[in-house]
Protein backbone atom coordinates (compact mmCIF):
# COMPACT_ATOMS: atom_id res chain seq x y z
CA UNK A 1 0.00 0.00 0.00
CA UNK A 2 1.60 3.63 -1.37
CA UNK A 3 1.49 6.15 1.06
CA UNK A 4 -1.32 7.96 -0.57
CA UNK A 5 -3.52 5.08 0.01
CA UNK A 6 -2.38 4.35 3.77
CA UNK A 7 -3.39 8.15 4.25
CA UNK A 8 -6.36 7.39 2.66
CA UNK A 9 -7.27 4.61 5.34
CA UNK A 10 -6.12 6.41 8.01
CA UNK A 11 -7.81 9.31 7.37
CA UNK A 12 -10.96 7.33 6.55
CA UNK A 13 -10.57 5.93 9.75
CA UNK A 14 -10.31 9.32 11.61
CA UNK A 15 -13.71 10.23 10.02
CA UNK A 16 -15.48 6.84 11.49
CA UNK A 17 -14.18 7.95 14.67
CA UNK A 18 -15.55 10.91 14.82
CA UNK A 19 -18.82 9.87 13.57
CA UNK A 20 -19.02 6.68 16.36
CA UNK A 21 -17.90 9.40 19.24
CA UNK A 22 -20.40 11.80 17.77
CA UNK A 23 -23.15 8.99 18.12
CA UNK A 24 -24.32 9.35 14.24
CA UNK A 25 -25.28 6.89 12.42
CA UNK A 26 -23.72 6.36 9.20
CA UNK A 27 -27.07 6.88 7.02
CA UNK A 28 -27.49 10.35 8.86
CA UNK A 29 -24.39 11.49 8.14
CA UNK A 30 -24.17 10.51 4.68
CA UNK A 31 -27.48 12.35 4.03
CA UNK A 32 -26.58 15.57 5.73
CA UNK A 33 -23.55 15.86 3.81
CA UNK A 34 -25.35 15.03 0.64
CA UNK A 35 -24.07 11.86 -0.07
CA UNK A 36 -25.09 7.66 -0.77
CA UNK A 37 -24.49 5.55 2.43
CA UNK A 38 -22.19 3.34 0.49
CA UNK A 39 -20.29 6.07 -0.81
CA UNK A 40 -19.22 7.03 2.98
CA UNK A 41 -18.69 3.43 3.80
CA UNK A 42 -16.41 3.44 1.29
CA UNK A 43 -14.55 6.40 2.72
CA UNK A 44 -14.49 5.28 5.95
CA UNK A 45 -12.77 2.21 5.45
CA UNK A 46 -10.22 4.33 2.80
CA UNK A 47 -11.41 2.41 -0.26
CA UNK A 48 -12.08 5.60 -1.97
CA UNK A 49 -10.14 9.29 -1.05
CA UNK A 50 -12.56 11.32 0.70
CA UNK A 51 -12.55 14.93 -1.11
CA UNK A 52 -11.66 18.32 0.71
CA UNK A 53 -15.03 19.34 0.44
CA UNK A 54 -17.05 16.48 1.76
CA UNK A 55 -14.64 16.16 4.66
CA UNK A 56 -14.80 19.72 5.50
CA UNK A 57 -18.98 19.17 4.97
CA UNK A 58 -18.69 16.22 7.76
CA UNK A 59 -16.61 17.70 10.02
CA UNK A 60 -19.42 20.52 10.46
CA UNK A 61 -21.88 18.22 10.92
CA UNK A 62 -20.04 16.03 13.26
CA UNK A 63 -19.15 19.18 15.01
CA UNK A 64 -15.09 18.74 15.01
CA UNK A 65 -12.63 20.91 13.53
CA UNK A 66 -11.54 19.68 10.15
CA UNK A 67 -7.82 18.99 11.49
CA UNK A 68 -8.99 16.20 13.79
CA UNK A 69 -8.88 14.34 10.42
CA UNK A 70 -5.34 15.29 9.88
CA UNK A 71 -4.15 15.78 13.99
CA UNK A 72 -0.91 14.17 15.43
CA UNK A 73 -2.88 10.75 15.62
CA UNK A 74 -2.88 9.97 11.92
CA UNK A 75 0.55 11.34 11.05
CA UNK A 76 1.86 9.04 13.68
CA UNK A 77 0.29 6.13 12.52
CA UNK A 78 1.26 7.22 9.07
CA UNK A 79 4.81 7.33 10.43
CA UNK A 80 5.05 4.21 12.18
CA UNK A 81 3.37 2.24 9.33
CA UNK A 82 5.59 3.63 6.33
CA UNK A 83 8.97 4.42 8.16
CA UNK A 84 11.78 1.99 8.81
CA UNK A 85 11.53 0.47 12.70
CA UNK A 86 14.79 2.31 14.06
CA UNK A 87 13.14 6.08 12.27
CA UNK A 88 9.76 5.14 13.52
CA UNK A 89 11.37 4.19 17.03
CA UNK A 90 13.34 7.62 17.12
CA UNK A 91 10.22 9.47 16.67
CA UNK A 92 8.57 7.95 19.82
CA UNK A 93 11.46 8.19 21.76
CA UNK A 94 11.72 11.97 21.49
CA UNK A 95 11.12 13.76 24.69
CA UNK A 96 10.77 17.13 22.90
CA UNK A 97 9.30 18.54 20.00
CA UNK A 98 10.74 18.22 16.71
CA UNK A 99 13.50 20.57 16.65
CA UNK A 100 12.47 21.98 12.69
CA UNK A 101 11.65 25.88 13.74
CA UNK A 102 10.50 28.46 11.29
CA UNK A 103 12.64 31.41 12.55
CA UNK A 104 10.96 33.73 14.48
CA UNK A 105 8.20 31.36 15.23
CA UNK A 106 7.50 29.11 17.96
CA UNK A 107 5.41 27.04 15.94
CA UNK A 108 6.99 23.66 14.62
CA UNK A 109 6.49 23.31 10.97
CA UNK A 110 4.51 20.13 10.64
CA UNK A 111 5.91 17.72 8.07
CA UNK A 112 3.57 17.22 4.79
CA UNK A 113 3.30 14.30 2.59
CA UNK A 114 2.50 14.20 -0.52
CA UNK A 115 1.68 11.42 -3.03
């Protein structure tokens, strides 16, 4: 599996989340956001990429910011899933944040992937 298609899953995964904690059922959600019941299974389990728009259109009707979908959670997963067990292993092991600063900021810059 290409990482475009793990962060598809995870991702996907992320959304059912949401939607179980939110206590919605999976035929209400798909018709508030305008779409087949199937078509969000299929999401959910990251058999099909979910677009910008309809995740942005669940995550308002779930109630969650949009970057729950995207938080810490799934880039770690993403990370130990893809990355060789000694990188993977370094990551976790890290007592402090990532030491890549934009200068002047305090923010870390978050790494991106890309397919």
């Amino acid at each position: 599996m290409n990482k475009a298609s793990h962060l598809n899953a995870l991702v996907g995964a992320a959304l059912r989340e949401a939607r179980i904690a939110a206590s919605t059922e999976l035929q209400l959600l798909a018709f508030s956001i305008g779409i087949s019941y199937q078509r969000l299974q299929k999401y959910e389990v990251g058999k099909s990429r979910i677009p910008a728009t309809t995740l942005r259109l669940a995550a308002e009707a779930l109630g969650v910011p949009v970057e729950r979908f995207f938080g810490d959670d799934v880039v770690w997963k993403l990370a130990l899933e893809t990355l060789p067990a000694p990188s993977a292993l370094r990551l976790l092991t890290r007592s402090a944040p990532l030491p890549l600063q934009r200068e002047g900021l305090d923010d870390p810059v978050r790494p991106r992937f890309h397919e």
